[in-house]
C-alpha atoms as a PDB file:
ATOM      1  CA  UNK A   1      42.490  36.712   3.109  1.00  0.00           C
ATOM      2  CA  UNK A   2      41.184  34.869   6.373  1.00  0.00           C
ATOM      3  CA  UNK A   3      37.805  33.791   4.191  1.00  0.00           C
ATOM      4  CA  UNK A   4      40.262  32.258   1.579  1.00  0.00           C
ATOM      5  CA  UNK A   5      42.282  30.472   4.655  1.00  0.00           C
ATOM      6  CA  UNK A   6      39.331  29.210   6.186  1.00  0.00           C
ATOM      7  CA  UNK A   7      37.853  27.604   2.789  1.00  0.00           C
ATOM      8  CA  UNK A   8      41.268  26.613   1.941  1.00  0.00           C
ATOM      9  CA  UNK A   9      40.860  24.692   5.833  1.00  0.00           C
ATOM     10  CA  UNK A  10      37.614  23.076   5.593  1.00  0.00           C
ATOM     11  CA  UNK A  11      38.295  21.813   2.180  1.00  0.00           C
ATOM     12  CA  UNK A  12      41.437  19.982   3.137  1.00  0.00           C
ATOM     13  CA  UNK A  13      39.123  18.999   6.495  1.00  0.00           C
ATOM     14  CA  UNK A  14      36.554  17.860   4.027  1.00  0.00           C
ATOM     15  CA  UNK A  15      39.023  15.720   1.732  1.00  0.00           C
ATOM     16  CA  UNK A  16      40.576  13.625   4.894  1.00  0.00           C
ATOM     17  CA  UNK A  17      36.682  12.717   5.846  1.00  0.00           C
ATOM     18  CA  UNK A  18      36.053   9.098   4.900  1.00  0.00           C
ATOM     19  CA  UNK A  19      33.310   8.892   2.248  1.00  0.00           C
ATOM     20  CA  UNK A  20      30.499   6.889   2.728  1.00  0.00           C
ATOM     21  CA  UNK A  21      28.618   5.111  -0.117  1.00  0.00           C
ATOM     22  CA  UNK A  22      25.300   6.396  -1.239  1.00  0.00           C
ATOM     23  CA  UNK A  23      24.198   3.285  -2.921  1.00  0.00           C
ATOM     24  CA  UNK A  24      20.797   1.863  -1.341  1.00  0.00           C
ATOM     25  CA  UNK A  25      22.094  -1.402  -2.057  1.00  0.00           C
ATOM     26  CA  UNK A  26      25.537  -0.407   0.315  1.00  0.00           C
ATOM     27  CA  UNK A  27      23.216   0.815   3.279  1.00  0.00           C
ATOM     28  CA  UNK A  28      22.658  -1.841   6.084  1.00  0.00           C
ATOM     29  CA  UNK A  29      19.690  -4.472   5.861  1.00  0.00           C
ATOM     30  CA  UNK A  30      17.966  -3.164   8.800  1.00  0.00           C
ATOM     31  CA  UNK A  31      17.042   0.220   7.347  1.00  0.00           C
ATOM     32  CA  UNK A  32      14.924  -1.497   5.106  1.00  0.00           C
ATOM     33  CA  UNK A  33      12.649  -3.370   7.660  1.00  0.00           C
ATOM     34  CA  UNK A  34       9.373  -1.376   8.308  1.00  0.00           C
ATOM     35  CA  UNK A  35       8.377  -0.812  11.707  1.00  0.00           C
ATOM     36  CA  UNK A  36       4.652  -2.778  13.001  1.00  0.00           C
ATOM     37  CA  UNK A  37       1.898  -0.744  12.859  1.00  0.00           C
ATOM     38  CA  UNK A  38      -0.954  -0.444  14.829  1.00  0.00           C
ATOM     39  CA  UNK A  39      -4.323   0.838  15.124  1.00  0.00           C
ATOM     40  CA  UNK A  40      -6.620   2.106  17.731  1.00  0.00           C
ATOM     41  CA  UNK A  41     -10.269   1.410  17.829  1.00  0.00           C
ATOM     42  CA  UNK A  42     -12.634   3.748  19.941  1.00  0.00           C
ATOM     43  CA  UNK A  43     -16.038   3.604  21.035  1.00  0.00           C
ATOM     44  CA  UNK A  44     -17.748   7.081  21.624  1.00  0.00           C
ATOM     45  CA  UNK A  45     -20.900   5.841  19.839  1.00  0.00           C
ATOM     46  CA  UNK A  46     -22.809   2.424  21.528  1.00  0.00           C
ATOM     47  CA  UNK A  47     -23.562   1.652  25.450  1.00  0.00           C
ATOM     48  CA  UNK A  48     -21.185  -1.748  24.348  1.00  0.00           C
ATOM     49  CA  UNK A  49     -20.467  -3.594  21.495  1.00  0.00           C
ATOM     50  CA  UNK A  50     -18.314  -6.272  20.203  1.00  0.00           C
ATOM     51  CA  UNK A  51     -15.477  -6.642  18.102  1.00  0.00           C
ATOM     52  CA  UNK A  52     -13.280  -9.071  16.347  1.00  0.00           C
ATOM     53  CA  UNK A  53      -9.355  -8.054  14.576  1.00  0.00           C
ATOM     54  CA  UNK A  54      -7.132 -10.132  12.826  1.00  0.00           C
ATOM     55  CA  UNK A  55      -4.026  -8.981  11.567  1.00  0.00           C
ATOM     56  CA  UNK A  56      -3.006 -10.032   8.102  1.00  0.00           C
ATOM     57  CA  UNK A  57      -0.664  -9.608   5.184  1.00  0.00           C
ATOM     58  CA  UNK A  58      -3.693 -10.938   2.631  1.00  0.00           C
ATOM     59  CA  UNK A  59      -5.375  -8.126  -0.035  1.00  0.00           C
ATOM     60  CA  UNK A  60      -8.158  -9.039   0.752  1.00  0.00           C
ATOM     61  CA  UNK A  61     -10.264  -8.692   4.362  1.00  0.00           C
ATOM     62  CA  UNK A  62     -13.312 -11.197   3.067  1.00  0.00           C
ATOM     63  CA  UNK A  63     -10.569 -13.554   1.464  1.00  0.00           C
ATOM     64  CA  UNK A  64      -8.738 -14.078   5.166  1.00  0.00           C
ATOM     65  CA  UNK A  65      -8.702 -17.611   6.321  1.00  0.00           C
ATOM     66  CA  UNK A  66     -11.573 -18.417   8.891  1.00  0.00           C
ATOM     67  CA  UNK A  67      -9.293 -20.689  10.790  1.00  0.00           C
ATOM     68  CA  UNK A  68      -6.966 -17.402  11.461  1.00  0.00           C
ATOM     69  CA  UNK A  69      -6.138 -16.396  14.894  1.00  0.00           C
ATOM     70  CA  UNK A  70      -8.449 -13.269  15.640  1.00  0.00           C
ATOM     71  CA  UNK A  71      -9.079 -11.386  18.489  1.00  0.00           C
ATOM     72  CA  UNK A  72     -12.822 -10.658  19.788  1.00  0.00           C
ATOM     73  CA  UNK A  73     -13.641  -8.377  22.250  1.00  0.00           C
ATOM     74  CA  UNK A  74     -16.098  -6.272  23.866  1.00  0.00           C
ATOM     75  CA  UNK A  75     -15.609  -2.435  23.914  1.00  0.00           C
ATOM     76  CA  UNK A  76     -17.542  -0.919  26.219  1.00  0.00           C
ATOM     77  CA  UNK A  77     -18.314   3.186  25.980  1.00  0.00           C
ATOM     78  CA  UNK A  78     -16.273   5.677  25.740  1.00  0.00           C
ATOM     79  CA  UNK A  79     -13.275   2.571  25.534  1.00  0.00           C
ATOM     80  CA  UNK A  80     -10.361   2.052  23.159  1.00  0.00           C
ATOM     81  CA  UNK A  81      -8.326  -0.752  22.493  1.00  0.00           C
ATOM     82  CA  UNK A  82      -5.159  -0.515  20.445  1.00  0.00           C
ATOM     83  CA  UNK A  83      -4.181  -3.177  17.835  1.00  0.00           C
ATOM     84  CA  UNK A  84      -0.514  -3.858  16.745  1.00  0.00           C
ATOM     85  CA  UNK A  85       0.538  -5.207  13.765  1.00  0.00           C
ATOM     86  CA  UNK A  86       3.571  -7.060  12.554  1.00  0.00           C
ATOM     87  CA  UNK A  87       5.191  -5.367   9.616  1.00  0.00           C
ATOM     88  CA  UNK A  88       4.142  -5.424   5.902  1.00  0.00           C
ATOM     89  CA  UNK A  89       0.215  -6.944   7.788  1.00  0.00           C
ATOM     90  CA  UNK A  90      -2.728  -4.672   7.857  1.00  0.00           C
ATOM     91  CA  UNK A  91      -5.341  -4.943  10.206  1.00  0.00           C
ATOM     92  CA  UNK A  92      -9.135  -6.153   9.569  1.00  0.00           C
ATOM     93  CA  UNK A  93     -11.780  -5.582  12.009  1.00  0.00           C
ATOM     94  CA  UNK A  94     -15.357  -5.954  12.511  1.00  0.00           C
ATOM     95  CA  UNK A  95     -18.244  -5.400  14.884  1.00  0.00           C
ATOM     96  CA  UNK A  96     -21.296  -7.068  15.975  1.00  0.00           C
ATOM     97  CA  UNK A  97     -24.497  -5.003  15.330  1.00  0.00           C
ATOM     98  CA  UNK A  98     -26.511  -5.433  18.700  1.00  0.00           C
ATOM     99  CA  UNK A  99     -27.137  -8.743  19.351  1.00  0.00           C
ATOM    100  CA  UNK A 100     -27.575  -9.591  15.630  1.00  0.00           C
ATOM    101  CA  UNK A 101     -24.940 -10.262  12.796  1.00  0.00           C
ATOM    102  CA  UNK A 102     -21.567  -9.316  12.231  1.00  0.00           C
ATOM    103  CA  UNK A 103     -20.568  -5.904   9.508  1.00  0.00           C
ATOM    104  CA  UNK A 104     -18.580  -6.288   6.593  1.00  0.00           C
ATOM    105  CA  UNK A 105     -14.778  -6.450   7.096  1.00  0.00           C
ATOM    106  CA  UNK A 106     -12.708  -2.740   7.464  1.00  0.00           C
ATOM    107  CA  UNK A 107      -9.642  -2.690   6.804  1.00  0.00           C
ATOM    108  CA  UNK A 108      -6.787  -0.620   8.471  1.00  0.00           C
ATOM    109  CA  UNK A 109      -3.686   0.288   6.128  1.00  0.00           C
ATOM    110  CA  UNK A 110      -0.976  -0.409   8.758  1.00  0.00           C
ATOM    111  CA  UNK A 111       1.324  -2.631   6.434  1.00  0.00           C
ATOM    112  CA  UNK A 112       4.144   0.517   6.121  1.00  0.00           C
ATOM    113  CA  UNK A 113       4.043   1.450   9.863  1.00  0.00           C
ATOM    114  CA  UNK A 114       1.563   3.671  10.148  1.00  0.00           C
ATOM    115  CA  UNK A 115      -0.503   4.131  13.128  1.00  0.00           C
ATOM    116  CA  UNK A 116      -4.401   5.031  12.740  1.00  0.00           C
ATOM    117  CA  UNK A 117      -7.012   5.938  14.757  1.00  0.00           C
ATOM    118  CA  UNK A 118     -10.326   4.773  14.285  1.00  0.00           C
ATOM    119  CA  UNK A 119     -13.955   5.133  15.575  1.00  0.00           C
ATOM    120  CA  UNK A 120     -16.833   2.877  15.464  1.00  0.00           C
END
């Protein structure tokens, strides 16, 4: 009899509880914004070397325009540097072979909020 009570309780308890909508189109505009992202370059492999980032929303890391803001700088041994990222941009980086010219572009996938790690 007290189990019956009890259920009979917490579904009155239940029924007085305001409802709230389940439509994704109901929920407030700020769950919908994706947090930045960022990545975090490490060095464990040369005495020093250079690098440049640029963070963009563009497909494509060769396509990026070469009057972009991007960020060089050197990275000595055993150094990391982190990148962030605003949201819905991934990040492309490069490095400078020793003294010589610079790699092809690598991209980082940090466009949803993800945060990667990344050696050179």
């Amino acid at each position: 009899m007290r189990i019956l009570l009890s259920a009979v309780l917490l579904l009155t308890a239940a029924g007085c509880a305001e409802v709230q909508p389940w439509a994704p189109w109901a929920w407030p505009q700020a769950s919908w914004a994706l947090p930045p992202g960022q990545l975090t370059l490490s060095n464990n492999r040369f005495d020093r070397v250079s690098v440049e980032a640029i963070v963009t929303p563009a497909a494509d890391c060769a396509a990026v325009d070469p009057a972009a803001a991007a960020t060089a700088f050197d990275l000595p041994f055993k150094g990391s540097r982190v990148i962030v990222a605003v949201p819905n941009a991934d990040i492309c980086w490069r490095r400078q072979v020793a003294g010589g010219p610079w790699t092809e572009w690598n991209r980082a996938f940090t466009g949803s909020g993800k945060f990667i790690d990344s050696q050179l």
